[in-house]
Protein backbone atom coordinates (compact mmCIF):
# COMPACT_ATOMS: atom_id res chain seq x y z
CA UNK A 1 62.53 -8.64 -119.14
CA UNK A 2 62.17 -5.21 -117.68
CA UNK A 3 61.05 -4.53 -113.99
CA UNK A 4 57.85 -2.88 -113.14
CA UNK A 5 57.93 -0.06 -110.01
CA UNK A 6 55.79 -2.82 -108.03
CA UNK A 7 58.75 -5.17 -108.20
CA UNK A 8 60.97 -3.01 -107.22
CA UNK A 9 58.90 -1.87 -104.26
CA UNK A 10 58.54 -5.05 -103.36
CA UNK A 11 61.93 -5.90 -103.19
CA UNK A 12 62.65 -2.51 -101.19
CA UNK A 13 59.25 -3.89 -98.70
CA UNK A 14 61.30 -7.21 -97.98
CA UNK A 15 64.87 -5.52 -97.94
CA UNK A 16 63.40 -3.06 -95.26
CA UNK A 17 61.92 -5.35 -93.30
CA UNK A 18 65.13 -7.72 -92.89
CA UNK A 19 67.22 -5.31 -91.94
CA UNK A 20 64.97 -3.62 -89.38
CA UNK A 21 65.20 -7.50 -87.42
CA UNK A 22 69.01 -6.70 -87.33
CA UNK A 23 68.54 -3.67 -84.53
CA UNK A 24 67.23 -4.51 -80.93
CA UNK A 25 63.95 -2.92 -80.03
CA UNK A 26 65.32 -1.56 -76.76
CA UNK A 27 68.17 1.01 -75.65
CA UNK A 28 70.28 -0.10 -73.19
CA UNK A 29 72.46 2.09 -71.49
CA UNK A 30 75.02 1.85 -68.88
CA UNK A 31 72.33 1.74 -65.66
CA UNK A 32 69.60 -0.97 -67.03
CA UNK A 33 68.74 -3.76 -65.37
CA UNK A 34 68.47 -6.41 -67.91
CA UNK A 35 67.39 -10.17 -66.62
CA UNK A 36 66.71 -13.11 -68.11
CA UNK A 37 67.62 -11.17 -71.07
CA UNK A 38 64.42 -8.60 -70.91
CA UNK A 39 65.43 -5.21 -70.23
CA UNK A 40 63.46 -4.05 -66.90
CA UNK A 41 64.69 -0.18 -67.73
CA UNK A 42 67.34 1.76 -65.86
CA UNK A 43 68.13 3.28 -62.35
CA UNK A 44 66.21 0.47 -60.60
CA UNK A 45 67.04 -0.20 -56.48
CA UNK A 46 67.28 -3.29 -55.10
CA UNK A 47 63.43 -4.33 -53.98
CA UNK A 48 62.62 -3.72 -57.80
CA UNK A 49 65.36 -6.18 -59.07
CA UNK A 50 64.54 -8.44 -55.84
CA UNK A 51 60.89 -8.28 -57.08
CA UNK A 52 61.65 -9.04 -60.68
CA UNK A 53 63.66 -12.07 -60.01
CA UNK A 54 61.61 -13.65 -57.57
CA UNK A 55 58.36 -13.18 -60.56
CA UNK A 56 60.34 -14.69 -62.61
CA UNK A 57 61.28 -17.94 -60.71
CA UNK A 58 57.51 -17.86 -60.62
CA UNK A 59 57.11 -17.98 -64.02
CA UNK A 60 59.65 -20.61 -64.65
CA UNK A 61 57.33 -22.75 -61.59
CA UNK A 62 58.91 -22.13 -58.80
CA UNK A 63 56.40 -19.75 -56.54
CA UNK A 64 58.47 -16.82 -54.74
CA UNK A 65 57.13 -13.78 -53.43
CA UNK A 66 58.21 -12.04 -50.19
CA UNK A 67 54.55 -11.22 -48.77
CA UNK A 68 55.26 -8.74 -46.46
CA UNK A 69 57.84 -6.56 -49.01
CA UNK A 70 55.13 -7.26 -51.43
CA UNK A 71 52.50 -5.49 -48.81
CA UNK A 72 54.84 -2.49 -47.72
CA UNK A 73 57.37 -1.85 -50.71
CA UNK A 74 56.32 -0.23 -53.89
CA UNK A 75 59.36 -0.71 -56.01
CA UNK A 76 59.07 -5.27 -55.24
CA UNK A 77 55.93 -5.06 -56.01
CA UNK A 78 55.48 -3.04 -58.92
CA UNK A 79 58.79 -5.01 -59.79
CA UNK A 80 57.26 -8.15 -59.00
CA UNK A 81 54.39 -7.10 -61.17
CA UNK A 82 56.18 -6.80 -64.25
CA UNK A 83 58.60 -9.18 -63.70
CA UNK A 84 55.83 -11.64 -63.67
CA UNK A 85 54.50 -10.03 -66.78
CA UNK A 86 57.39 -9.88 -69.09
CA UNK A 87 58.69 -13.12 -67.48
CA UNK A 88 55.40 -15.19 -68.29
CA UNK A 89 55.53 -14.67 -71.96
CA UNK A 90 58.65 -15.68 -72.18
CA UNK A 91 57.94 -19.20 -71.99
């Protein structure tokens, strides 16, 4: 039984798309700050990574959230932000 183009594209469709699973869909390099194993993207200071891991205990149910660096510091709470983002759909 001879194969038709189609099958053969087919097969080439699936092959593709198993191998592309095999690669991760971000680029870590030396400087990212990767928690909870979600990469939060390099050359962050300390009130971003403070903010990410306190939105993150509040995703897993445990409220945390420094008010007043929330208030007053841009990098908690933008990383707060997306810490409680990316966090939150983890579950």
């Amino acid at each position: 039984m001879m194969k038709s183009n189609k099958d053969y594209l087919i097969y080439a469709i699936i092959l593709f798309s198993l191998l592309g699973g095999c690669t991760p869909s971000y680029d870590l390099t030396k400087d990212s700050f990767v928690y909870q194993g979600i990469n939060f993207g390099s050359n962050r200071n300390k009130n971003f990574k403070l903010g990410v891991k306190d939105a993150c205990s509040t995703a897993d149910g445990i409220y945390t959230k420094d008010h007043k660096k929330f208030n007053s510091n841009e990098s908690y709470r933008v990383g707060w932000k997306l810490g409680r983002l990316k966090c939150k759909g983890k579950q």
